[in-house]
Protein backbone atom coordinates (compact mmCIF):
# COMPACT_ATOMS: atom_id res chain seq x y z
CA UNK A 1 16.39 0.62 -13.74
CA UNK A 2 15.26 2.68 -11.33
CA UNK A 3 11.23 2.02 -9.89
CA UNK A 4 8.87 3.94 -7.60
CA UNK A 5 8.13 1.76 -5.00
CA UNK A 6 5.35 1.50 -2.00
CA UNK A 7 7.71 -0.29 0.05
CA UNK A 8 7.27 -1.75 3.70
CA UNK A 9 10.13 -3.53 4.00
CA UNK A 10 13.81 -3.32 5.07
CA UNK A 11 16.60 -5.35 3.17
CA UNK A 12 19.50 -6.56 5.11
CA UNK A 13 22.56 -7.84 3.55
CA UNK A 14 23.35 -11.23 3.51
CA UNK A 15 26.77 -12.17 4.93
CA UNK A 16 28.75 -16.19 5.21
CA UNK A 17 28.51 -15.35 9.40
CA UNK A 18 24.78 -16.14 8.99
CA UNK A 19 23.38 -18.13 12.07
CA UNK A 20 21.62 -21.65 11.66
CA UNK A 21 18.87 -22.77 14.19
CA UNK A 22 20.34 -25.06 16.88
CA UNK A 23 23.76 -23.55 16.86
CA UNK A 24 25.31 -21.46 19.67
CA UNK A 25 25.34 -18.21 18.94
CA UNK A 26 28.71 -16.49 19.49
CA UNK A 27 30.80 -12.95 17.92
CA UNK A 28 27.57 -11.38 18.23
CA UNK A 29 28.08 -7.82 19.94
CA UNK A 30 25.99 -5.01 20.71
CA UNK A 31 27.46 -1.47 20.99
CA UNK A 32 26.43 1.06 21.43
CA UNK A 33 23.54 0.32 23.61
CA UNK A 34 21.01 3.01 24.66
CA UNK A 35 18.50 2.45 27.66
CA UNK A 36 20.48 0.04 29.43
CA UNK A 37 22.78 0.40 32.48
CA UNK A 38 25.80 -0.85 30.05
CA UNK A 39 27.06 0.79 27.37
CA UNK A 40 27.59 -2.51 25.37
CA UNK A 41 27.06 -6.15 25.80
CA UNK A 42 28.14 -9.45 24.44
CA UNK A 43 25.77 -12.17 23.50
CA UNK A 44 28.13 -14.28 26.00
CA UNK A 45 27.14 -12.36 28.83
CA UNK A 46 23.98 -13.01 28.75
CA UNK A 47 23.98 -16.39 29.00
CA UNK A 48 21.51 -18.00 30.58
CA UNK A 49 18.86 -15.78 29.37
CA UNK A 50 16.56 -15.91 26.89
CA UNK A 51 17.36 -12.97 24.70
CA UNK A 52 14.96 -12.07 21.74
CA UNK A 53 16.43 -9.72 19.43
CA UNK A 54 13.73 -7.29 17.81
CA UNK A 55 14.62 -6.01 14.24
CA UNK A 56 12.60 -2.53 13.84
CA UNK A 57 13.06 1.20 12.44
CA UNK A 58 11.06 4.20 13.89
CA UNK A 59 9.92 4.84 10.26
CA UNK A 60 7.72 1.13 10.69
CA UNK A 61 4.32 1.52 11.85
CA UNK A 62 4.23 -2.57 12.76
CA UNK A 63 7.17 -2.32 14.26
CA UNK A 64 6.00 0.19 16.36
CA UNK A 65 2.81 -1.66 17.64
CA UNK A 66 4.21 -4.55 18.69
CA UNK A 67 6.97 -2.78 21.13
CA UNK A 68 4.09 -2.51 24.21
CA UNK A 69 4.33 -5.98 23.77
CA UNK A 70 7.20 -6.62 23.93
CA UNK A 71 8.05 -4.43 26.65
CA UNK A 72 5.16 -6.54 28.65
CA UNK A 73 7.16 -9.74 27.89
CA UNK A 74 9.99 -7.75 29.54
CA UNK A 75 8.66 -6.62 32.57
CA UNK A 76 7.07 -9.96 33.56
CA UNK A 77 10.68 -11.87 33.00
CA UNK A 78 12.78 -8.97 34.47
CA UNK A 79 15.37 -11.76 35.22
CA UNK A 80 14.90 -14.64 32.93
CA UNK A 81 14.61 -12.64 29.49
CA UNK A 82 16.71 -9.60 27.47
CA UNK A 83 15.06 -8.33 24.85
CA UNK A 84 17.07 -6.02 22.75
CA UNK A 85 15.51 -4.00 19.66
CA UNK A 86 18.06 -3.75 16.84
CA UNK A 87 18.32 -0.20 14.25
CA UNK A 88 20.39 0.51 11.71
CA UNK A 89 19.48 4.27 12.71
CA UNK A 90 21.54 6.69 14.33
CA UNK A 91 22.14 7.10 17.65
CA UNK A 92 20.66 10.16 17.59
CA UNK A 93 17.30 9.22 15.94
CA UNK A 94 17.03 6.59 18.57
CA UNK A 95 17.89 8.77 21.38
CA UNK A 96 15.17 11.09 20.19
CA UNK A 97 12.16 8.15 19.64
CA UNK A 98 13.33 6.88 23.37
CA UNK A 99 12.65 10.38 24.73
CA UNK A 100 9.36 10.66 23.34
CA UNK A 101 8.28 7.08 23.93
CA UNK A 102 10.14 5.46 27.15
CA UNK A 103 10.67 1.89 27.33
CA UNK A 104 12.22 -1.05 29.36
CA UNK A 105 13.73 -2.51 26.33
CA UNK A 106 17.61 -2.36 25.74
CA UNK A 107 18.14 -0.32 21.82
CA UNK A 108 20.96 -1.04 20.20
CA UNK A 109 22.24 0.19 17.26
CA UNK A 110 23.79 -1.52 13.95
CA UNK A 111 24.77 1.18 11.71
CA UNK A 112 26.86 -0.80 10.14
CA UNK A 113 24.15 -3.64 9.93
CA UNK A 114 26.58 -6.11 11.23
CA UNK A 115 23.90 -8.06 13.65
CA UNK A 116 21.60 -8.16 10.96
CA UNK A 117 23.86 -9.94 8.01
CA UNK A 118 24.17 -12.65 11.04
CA UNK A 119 20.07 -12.84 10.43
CA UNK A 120 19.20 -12.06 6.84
CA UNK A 121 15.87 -10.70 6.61
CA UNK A 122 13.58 -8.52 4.09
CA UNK A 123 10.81 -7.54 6.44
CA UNK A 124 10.99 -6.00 10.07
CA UNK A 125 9.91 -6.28 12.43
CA UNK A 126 11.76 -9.43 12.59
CA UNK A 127 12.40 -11.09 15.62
CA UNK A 128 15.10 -13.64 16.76
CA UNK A 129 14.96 -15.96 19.59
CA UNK A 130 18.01 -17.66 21.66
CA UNK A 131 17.68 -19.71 24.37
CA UNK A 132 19.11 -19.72 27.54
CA UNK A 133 21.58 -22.36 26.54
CA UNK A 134 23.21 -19.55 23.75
CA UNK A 135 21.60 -21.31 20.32
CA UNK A 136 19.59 -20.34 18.12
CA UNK A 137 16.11 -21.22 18.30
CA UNK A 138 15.16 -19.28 15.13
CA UNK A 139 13.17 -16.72 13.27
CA UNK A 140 10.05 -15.11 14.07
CA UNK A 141 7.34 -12.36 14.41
CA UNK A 142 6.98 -10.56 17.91
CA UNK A 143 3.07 -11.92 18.10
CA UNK A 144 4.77 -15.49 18.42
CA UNK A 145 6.68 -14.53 21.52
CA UNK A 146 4.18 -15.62 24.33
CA UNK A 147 4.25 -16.21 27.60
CA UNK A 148 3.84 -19.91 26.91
CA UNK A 149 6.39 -20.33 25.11
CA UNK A 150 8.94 -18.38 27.56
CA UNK A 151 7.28 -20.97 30.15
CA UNK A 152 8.19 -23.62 28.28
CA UNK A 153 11.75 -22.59 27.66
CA UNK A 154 12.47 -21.94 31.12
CA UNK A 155 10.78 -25.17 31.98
CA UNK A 156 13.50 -26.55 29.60
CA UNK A 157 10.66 -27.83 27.24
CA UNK A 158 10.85 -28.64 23.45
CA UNK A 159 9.10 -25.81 21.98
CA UNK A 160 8.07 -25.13 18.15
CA UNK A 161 8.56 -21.62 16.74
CA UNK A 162 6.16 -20.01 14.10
CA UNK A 163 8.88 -19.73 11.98
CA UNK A 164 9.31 -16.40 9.60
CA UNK A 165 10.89 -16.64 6.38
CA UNK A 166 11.69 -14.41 4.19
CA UNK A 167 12.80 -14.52 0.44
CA UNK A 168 16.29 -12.70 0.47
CA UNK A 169 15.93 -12.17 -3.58
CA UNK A 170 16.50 -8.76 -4.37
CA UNK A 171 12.98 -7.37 -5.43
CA UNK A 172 13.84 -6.07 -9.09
CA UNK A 173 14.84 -9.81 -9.87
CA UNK A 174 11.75 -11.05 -8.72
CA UNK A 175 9.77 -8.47 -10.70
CA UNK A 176 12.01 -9.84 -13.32
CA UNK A 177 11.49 -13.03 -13.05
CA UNK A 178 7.84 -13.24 -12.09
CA UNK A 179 6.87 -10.17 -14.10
CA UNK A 180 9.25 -9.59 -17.02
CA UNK A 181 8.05 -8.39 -20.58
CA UNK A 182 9.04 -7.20 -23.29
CA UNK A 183 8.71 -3.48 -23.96
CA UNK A 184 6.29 -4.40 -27.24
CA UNK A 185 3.60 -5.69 -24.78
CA UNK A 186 0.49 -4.09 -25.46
CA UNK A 187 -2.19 -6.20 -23.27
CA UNK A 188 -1.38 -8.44 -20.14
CA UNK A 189 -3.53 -9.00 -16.72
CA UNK A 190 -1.67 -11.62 -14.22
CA UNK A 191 -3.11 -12.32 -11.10
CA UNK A 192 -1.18 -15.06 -8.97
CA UNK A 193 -0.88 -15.73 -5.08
CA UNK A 194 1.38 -14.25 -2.28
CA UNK A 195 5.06 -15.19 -2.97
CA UNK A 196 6.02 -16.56 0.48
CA UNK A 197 8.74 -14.14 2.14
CA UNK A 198 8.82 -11.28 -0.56
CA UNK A 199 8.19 -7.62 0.39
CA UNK A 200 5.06 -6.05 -0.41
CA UNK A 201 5.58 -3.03 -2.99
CA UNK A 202 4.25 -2.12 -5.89
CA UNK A 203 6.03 -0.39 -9.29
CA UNK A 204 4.23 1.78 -12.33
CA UNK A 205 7.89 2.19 -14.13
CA UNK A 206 8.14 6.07 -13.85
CA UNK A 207 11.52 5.70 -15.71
CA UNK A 208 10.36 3.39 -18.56
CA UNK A 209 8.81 5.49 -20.99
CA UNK A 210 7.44 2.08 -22.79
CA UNK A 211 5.21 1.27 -19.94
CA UNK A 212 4.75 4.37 -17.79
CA UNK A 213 1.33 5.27 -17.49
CA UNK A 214 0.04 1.39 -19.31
CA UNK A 215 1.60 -0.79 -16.79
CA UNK A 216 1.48 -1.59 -12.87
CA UNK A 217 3.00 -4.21 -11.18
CA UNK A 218 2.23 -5.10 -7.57
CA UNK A 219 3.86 -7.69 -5.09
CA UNK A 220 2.06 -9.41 -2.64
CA UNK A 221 -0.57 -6.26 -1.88
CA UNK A 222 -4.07 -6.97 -0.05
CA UNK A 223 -6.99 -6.09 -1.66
CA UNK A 224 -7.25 -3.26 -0.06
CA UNK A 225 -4.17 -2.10 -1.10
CA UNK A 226 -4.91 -3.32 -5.33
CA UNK A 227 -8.19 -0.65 -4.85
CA UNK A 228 -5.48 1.54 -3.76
CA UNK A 229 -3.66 1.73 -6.81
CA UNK A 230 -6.81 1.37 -8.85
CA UNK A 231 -7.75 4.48 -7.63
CA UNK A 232 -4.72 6.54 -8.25
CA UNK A 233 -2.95 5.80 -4.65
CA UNK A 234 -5.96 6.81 -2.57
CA UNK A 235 -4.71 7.71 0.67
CA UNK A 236 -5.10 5.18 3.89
CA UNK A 237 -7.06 7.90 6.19
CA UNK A 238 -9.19 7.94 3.31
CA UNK A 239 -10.31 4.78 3.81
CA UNK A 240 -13.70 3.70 5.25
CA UNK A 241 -13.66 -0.25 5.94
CA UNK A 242 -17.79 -2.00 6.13
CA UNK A 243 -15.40 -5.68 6.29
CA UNK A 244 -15.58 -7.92 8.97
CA UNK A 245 -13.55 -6.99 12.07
CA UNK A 246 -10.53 -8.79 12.28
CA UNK A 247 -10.87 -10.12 8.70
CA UNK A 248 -7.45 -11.47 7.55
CA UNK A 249 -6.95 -10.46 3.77
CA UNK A 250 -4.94 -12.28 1.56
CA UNK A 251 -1.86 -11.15 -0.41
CA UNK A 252 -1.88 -11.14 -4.60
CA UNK A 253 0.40 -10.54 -6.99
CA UNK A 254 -0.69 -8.59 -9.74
CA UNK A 255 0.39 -7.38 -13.28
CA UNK A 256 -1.67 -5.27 -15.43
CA UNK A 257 -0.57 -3.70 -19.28
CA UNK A 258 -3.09 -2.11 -21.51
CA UNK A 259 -2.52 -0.35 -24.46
CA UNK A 260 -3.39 3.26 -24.14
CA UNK A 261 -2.81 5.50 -20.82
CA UNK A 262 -6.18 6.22 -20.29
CA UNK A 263 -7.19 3.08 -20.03
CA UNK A 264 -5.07 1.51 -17.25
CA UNK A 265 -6.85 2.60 -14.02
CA UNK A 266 -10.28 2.11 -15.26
CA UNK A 267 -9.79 -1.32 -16.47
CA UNK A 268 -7.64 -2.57 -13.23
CA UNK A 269 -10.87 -0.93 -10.76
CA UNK A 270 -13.00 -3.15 -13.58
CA UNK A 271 -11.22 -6.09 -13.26
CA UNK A 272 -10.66 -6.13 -9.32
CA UNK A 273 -14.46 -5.79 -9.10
CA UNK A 274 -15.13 -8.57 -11.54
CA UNK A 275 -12.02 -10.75 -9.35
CA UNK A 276 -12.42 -10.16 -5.21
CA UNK A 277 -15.84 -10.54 -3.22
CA UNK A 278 -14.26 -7.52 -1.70
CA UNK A 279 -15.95 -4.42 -3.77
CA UNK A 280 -14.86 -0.52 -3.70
CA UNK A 281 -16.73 2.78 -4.23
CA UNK A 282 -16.52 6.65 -3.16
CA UNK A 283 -18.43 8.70 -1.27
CA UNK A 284 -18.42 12.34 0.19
CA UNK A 285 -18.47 11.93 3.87
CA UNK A 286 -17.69 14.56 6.94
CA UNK A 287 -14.59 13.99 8.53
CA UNK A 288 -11.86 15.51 10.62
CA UNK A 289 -9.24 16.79 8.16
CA UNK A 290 -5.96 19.49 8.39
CA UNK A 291 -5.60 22.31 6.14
CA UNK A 292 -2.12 23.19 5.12
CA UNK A 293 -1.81 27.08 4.97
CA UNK A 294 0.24 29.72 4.73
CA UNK A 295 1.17 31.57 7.77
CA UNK A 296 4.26 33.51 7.15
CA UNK A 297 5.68 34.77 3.47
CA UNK A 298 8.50 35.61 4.23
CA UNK A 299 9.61 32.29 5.83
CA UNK A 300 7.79 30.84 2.96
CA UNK A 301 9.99 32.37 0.44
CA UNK A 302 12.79 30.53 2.07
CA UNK A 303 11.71 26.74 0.77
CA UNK A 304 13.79 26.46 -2.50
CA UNK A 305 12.40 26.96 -5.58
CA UNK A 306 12.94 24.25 -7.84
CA UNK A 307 15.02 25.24 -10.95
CA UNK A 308 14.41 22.82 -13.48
CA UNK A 309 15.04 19.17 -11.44
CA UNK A 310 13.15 16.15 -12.69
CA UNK A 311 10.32 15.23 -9.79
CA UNK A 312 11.98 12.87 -7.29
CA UNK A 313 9.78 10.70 -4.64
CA UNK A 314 11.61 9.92 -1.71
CA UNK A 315 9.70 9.93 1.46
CA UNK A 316 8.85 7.65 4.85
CA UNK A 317 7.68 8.39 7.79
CA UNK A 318 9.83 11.27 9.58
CA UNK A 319 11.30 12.18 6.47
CA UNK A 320 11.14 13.85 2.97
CA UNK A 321 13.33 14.47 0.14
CA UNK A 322 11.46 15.16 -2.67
CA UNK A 323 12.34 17.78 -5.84
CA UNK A 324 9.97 19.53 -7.88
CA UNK A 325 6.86 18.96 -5.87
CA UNK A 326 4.01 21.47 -5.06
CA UNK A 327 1.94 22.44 -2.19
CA UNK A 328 -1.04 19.17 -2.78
CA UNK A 329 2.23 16.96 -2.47
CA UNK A 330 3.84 18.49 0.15
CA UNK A 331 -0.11 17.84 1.79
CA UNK A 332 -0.25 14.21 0.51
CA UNK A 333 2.89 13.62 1.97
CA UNK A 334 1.67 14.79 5.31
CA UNK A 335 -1.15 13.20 4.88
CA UNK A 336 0.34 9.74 4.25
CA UNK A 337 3.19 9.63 6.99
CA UNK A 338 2.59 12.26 9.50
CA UNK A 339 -1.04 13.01 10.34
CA UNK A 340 -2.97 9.74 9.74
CA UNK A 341 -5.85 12.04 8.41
CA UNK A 342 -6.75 13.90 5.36
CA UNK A 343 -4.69 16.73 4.75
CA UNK A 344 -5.86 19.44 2.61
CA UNK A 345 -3.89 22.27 0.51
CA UNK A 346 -5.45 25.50 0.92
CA UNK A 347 -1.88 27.48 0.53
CA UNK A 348 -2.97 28.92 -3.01
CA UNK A 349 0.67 28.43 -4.11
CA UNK A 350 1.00 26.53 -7.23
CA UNK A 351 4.88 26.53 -7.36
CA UNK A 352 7.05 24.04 -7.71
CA UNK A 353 9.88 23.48 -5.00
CA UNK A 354 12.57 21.35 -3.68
CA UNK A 355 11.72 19.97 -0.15
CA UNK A 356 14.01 18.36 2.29
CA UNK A 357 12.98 18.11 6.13
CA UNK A 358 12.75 15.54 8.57
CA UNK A 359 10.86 15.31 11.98
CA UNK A 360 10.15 12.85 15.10
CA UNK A 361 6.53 10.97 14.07
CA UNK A 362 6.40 10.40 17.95
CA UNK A 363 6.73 13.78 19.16
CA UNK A 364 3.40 16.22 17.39
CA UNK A 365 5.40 19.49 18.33
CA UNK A 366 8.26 18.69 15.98
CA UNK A 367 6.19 18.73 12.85
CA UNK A 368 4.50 21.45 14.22
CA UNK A 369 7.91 23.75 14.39
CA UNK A 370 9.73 22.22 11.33
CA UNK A 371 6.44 23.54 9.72
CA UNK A 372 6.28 26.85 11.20
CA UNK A 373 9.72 27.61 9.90
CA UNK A 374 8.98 27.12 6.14
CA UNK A 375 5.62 29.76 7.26
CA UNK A 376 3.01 26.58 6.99
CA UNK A 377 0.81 25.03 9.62
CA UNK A 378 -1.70 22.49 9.67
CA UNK A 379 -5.10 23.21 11.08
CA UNK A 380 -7.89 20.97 12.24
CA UNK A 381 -11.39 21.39 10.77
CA UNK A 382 -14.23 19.66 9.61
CA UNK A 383 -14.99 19.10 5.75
CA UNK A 384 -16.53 16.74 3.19
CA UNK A 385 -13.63 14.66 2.02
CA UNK A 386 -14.25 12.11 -1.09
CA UNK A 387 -13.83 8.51 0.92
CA UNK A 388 -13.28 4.55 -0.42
CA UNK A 389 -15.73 2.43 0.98
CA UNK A 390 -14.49 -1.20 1.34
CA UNK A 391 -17.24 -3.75 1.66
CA UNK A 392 -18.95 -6.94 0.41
CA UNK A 393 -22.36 -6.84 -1.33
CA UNK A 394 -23.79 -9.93 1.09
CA UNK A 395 -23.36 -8.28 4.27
């Protein structure tokens, strides 16, 4: 059964080869390599390095972040460390995110995601750490790479890794198992703690006509994100936070049926007030938004019409695939993975189309031009937008 999933997460197969901590690491290859005066390398040859291996995609905004990092870790053990960032995108796509945002890091990529069923993993960006000696010294996130503990290791010092773990279970059997009822379920409301190493997604069973519309069922979301859903996916840039800088928020796992349609996203925004000291609410407030328009008819005309296709949902950052959606999607779309603001449509088209484009987040000017040839752009102006304001009632 198919879902509709918020999903930040990449799942990596799981192969026998898979590495344990402590053991040399050996048959691990990297070709092809962009960035890097070699073409490809073998884990052999680097010996006597420390080489962290960085699992990331351009589509993932954390990955992202931590590469300046990274890339500082780099420049201040030219000699001593390798770090090499590891995509199963093409070479192409790479190529094109390197252009726009140089580095010092060696990218490889693993099309065939051969380097990453040597380290299973569900969420990037995952990082993996050998020592200068060629083992394994395990799994991590790039935050844990510090200068201390490089020190250490070059110091030939014991040294104890934040270890990241994640939970390999494919994430329809642990809806399954965590989550399952019966299609006869008329009332449920489960609220239970971060499962350790899962994704973080969230399902309301488009293809299940039994619980579409009644039922939502969300995997280790913040409570930020649980407001999110209770208010019919309000958008990120629409969010005004009154919390505590630097506030860490916990993860939940929540499953809500009720019996009627109607009902669903009043009673979860109910219940989520009644639960979490965090509290939501909406306001009109001025902001810095993008109208979509319509520039150019003719070029317009050109965007297929959609002939009768059920509505499909596939989008990420740098990419959209998406059938019988209109003009407010198309904007929502933008709005969620391009612009990082509101996005309003002010086309005046209400048809319904099949979309298909794809363009380099990095690099402003490609949206711009993949735009301009379906006769849209996007321009900047300032409106009352309806905002969610996250805050506690104490403070």
């Amino acid at each position: 059964m198919k879902k509709i999933l918020i999903l930040l997460t990449l799942i990596a197969n799981t192969a026998l080869g898979q590495q344990k901590n402590g053991e040399p690491v050996t048959a691990l290859q990297f070709k092809p390599i962009l960035n890097s005066p070699v073409k490809s390398a073998d884990i052999s040859q680097l010996k006597g390095k420390i080489v962290l291996i960085d699992f990331w995609a351009t589509w993932c905004g954390s990955c992202i972040v931590a590469m300046p990092h990274l890339q500082q870790l780099q420049k201040q053990y030219p000699k001593q460390l390798q770090v090499i960032t590891v995509t199963d995108e093409t070479v192409k796509r790479t190529a094109l995110f390197l252009k726009n945002r140089p580095s010092n890091l060696w990218f490889a990529v693993d099309s065939g995601n051969v380097i990453a069923s040597m380290f299973p993993h569900q969420l990037i960006p995952h990082d993996i750490l050998i020592g200068p000696d060629g083992k394994l010294i395990g799994a991590t996130d790039p935050e844990h790479i510090t200068t201390g503990l490089i020190d250490s290791l070059l110091k030939k010092q014991t040294v104890h890794l934040v270890e990241k773990v994640d939970n390999l279970t494919n994430y329809e059997d642990i809806l399954k198992n965590y989550f399952h009822a019966d299609d006869t379920v008329k009332n449920r409301l489960t609220i239970q703690p971060q499962i350790k190493g899962a994704p973080g997604l969230s399902t309301v069973y488009l293809d299940n006509p039994s619980f579409y519309g009644r039922r939502i069922t969300a995997l280790n979301l913040s409570p930020l994100a649980l407001y999110r859903l209770a208010y019919d996916g309000f958008p990120f840039s629409r969010i005004i936070s009154q919390l505590p800088k630097n506030e860490k928020q916990p993860a939940y796992c929540l499953d809500i049926i009720v019996p009627q349609k109607d009902a669903l996203l009043p009673t979860l925004k109910k219940e989520l007030m009644s639960r979490f000291e965090i509290q939501a609410k909406t306001e009109l407030r001025d902001t810095t938004a993008y109208i979509l328009k319509l520039t150019d008819a003719a070029k317009f005309k050109t965007i297929p019409v959609n002939t009768g296709a059920k509505r499909t949902y596939s989008a990420r950052h740098g990419e959209i695939d998406q059938q019988n959606i209109g003009m407010a999607d198309l904007a929502s779309y933008l709005e969620d993975y391009a612009t990082g603001r509101p996005v309003i449509d002010e086309t005046g088209n209400k048809g319904k189309f099949d979309i298909k484009f794809s363009f380099q987040p990095e690099d402003k000017n490609s949206l711009i031009k993949v735009l301009a040839d379906m006769g849209l752009t996007l321009e900047k102006q300032q409106r009352k937008v309806e905002m969610m304001v996250l805050y506690k009632p104490n403070l």
